[in-house]
Protein backbone atom coordinates (compact mmCIF):
# COMPACT_ATOMS: atom_id res chain seq x y z
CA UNK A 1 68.94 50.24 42.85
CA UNK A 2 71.37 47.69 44.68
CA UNK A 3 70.95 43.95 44.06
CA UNK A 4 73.60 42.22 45.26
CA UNK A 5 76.69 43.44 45.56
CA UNK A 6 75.96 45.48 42.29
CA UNK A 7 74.22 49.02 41.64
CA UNK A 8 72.21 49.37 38.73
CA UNK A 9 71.50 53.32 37.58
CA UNK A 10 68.44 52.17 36.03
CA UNK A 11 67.26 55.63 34.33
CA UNK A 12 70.69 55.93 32.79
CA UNK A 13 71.47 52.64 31.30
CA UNK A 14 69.92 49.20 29.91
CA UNK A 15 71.25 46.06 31.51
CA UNK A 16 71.53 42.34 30.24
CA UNK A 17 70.04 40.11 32.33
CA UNK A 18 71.83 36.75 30.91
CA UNK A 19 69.85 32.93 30.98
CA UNK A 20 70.93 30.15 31.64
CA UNK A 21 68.29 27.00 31.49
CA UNK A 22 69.22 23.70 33.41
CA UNK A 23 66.58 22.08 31.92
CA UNK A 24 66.16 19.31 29.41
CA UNK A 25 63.26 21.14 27.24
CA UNK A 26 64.06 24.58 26.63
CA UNK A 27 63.13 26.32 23.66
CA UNK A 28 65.86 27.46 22.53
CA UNK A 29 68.60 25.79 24.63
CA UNK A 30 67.32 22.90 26.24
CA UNK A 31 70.02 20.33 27.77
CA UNK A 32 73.17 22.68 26.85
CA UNK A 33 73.60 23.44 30.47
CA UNK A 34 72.30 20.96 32.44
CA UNK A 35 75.37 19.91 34.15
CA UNK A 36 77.03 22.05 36.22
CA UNK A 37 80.38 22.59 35.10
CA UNK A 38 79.28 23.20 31.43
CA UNK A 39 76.93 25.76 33.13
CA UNK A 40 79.40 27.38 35.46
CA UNK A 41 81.95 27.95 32.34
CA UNK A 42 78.50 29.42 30.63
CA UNK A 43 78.26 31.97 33.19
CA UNK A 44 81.86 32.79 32.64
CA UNK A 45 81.50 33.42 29.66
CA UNK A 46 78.27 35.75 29.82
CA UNK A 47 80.32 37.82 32.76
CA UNK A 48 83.46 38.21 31.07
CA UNK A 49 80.72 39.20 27.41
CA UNK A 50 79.17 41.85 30.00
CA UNK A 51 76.14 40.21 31.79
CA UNK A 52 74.95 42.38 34.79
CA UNK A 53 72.29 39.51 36.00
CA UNK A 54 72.61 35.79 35.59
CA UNK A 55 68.40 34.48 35.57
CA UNK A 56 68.72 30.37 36.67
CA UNK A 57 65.94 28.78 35.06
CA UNK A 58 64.89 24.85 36.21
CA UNK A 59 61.70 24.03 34.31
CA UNK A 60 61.40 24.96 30.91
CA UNK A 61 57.65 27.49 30.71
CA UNK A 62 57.70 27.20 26.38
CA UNK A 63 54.37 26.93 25.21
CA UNK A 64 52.92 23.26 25.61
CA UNK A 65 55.93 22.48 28.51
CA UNK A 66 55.47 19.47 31.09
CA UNK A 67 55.29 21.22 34.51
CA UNK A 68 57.78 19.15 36.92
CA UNK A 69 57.17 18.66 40.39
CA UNK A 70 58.46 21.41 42.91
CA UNK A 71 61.20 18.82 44.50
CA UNK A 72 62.94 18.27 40.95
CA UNK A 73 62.93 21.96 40.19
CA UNK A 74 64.46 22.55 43.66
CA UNK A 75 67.14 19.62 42.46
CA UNK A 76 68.15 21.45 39.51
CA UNK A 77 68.37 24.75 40.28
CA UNK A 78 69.87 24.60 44.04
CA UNK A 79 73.39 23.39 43.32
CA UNK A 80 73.71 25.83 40.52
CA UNK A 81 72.87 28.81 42.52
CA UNK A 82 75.18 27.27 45.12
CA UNK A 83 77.66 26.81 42.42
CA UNK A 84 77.47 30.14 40.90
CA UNK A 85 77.57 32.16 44.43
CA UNK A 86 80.77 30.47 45.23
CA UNK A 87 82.39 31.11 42.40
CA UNK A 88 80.83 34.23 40.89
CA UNK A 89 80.11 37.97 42.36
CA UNK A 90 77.17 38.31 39.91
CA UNK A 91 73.60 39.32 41.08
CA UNK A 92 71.27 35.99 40.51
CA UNK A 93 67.67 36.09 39.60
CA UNK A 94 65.63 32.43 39.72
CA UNK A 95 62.80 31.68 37.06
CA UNK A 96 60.13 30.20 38.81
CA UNK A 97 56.22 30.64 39.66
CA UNK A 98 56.53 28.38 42.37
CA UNK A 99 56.97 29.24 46.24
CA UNK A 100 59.00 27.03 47.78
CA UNK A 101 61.70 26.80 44.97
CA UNK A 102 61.45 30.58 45.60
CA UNK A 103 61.97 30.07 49.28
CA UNK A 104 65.08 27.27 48.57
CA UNK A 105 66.23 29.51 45.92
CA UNK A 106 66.40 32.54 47.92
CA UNK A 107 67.64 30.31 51.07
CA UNK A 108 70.73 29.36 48.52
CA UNK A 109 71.32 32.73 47.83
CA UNK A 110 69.60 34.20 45.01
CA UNK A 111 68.99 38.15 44.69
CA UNK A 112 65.52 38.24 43.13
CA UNK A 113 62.57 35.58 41.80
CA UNK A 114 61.55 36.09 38.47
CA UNK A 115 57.77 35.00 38.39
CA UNK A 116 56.55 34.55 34.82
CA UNK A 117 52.55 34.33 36.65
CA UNK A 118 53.20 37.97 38.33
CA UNK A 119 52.42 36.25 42.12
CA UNK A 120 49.25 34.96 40.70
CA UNK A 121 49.97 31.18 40.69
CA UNK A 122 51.07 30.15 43.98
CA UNK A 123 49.24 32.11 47.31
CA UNK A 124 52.45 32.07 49.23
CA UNK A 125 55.27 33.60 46.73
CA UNK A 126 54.37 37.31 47.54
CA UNK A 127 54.67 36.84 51.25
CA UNK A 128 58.23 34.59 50.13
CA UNK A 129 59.18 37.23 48.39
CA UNK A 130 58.15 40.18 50.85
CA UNK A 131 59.63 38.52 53.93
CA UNK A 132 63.19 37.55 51.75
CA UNK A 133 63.49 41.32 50.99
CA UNK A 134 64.65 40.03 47.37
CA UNK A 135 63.85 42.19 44.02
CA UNK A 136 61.26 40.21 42.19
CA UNK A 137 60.54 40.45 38.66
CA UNK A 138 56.81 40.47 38.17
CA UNK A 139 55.15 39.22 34.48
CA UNK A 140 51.90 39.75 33.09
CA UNK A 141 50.79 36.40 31.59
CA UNK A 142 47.24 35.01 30.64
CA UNK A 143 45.89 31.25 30.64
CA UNK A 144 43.84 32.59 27.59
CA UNK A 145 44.76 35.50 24.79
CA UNK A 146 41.28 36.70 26.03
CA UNK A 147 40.89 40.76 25.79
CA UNK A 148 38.32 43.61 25.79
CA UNK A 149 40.65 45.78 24.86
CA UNK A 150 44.43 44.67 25.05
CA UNK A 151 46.54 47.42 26.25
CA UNK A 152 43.68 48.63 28.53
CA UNK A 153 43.32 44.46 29.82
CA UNK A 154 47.21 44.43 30.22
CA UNK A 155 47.63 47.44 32.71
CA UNK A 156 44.89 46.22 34.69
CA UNK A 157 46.48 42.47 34.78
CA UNK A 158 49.91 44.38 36.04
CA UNK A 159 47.60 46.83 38.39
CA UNK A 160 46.50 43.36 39.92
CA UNK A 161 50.16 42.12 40.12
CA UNK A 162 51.10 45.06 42.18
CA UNK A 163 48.39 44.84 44.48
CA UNK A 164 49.29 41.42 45.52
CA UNK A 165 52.62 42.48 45.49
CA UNK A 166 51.84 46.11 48.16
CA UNK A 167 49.50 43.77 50.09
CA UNK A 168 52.59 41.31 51.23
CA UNK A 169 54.34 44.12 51.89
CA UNK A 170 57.09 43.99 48.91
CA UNK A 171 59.37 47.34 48.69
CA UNK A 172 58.08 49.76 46.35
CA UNK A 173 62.01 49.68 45.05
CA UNK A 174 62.08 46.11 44.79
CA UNK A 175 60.00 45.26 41.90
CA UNK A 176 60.45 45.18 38.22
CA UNK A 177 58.14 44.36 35.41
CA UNK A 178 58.13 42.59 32.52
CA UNK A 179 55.40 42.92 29.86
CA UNK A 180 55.27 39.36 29.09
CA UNK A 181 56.36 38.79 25.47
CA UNK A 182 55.15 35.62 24.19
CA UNK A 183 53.18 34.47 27.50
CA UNK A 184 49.26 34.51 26.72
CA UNK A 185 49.21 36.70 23.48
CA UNK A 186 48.61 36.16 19.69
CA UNK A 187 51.03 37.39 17.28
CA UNK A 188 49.54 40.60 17.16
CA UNK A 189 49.73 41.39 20.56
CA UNK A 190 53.38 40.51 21.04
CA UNK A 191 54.15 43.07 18.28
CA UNK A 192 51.78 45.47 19.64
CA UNK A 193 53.13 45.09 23.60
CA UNK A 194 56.88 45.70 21.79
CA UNK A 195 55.69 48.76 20.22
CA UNK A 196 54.05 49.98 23.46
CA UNK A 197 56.02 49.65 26.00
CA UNK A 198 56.19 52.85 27.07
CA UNK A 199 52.97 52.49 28.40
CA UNK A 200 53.78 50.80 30.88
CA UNK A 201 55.67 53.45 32.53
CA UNK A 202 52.46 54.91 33.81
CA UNK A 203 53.31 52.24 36.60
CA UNK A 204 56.46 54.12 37.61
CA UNK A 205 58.65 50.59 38.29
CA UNK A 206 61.18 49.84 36.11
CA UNK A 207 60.75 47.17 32.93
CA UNK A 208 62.69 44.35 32.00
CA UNK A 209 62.17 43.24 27.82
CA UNK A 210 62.19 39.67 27.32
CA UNK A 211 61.93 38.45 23.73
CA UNK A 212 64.91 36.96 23.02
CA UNK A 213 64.83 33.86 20.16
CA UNK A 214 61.20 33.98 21.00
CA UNK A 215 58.52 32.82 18.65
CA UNK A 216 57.45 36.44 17.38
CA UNK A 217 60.92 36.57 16.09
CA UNK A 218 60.30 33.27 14.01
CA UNK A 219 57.09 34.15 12.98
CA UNK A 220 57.71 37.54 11.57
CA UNK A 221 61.17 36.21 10.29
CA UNK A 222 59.88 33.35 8.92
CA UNK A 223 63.08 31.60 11.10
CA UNK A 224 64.24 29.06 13.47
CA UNK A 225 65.04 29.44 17.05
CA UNK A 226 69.22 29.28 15.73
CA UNK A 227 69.10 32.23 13.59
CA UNK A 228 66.42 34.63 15.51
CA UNK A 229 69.94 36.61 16.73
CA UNK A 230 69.42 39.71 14.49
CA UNK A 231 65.61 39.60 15.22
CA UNK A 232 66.78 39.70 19.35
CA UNK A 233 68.78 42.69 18.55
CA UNK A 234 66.29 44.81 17.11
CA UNK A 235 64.10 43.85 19.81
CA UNK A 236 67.10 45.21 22.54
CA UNK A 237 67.66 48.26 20.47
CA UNK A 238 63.73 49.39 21.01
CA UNK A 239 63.85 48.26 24.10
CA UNK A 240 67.19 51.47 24.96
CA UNK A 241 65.09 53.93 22.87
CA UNK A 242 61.69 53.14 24.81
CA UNK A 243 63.38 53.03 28.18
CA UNK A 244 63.55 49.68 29.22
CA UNK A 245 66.08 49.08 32.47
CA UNK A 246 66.95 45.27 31.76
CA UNK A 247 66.37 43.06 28.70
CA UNK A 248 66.90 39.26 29.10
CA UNK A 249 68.69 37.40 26.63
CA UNK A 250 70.57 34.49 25.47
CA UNK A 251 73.48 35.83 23.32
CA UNK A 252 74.95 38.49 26.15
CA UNK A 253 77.74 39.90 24.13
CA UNK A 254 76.25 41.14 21.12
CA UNK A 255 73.13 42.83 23.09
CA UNK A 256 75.52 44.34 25.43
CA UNK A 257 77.26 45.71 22.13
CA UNK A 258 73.85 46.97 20.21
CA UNK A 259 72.71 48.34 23.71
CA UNK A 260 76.64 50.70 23.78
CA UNK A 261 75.77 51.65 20.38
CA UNK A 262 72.17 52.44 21.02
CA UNK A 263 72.62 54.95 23.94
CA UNK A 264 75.98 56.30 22.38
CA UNK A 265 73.31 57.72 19.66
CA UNK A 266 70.77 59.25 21.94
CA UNK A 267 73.53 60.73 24.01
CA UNK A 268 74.90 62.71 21.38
């Protein structure tokens, strides 16, 4: 698999997809990055700690977030991506559900869309995608933690996803999936979609973990969003032993450190 300039053996190895939020209202890092300068010498810092994929992020999606209009989003993100392509060789994903920021992100340069509503919110971003040729990353994600029978409810969610996906005429070898940690699921389920993962596999794509400083690390912690670090890493670790190809993160260096250590052992 070759996004960007860079290949990713993605049956061999995890990679660190590394975020970086220009937005006001993130969770965990809300403001910090905003401006661009402070954010370019962010993304210096995660490529030079071992980040494979920077993810640009323009409205924050934590539970209970103010949706922004699709012209502010494009405002925030655009001169980053700009920034970060001419200063950067690093493969750049964009964080949005929304099809035109797709189509000005991709327009700006970015390598794939990361869609947290798996091309179910906006018509238009399969075809965006599909006529781009970018890699999309494609979530499962519920309005409602609604289920029959959750694992079951899941697949057939993603099934969905991929259909859209075929239909616009996406490359089989461009998409990625993400089970959706902490989007539409209690507790439970978070913990349960963790521990299963390798379900997912039935789908034959590969996955991309993304639980990092989320909430089921505070709840079963009992911590806030500062010290969820360790919590992240055990998250990472599961994510190497049940096969994961990316895992998307805040704190690049010391996943790309437990993720070494992690494959050094089941390569032994």
């Amino acid at each position: 698999m070759k996004i960007g300039n860079r290949e990713f053996c993605i049956k061999e190895h995890t990679y660190v997809m590394g975020i970086l939020n220009v937005t006001p209202d993130s969770f965990s890092d809300g403001g910090c990055w905003k401006e661009k300068d402070k954010a370019l010498r962010h993304v210096e810092q995660m490529i030079s700690e071992g980040m494979d994929i920077l993810d640009i992020g323009g409205e924050s999606t934590r539970p209970g977030y103010t949706r922004i209009s699709t012209e502010e989003e494009i405002e925030r993100v655009v001169p980053v991506i700009e920034a970060v392509k001419a200063h950067f060789d690093v493969p750049v994903s964009l964080d949005t559900y929304k099809s035109e920021v797709a189509r000005a992100g991709i327009a700006a340069g970015v390598n794939m869309i990361n869609d947290i509503w798996g091309l179910k919110a906006d018509k238009d971003m399969a075809e965006v995608i599909a006529k781009s040729n970018a890699f999309c990353c494609l979530m499962h994600n519920r309005k409602e933690a609604d289920y029959r029978s959750f694992l079951e409810d899941v697949k057939e969610d993603l099934a969905e996803t991929i259909r859209l996906a075929k239909k616009a005429g996406i490359a089989e070898d461009k998409i990625i999936l993400d089970p959706g940690v902490g989007f539409g699921k209690t507790y439970e389920q978070n913990l349960q979609i963790i521990n299963c993962l390798e379900e997912l596999k039935v789908f034959g794509y590969p996955l991309l973990l993304g639980c990092s400083r989320k909430s089921v690390i505070g709840l079963t912690l009992d911590l806030p969003v500062s010290e969820r670090e360790e919590g992240t890493l055990a998250t990472t670790v599961l994510a190497v032993t049940k096969g994961c190809s990316f895992v998307r993160v805040h704190d690049v260096e010391k996943n790309v450190r437990a993720i070494r250590m992690t494959e050094a052992i089941l390569g032994s």
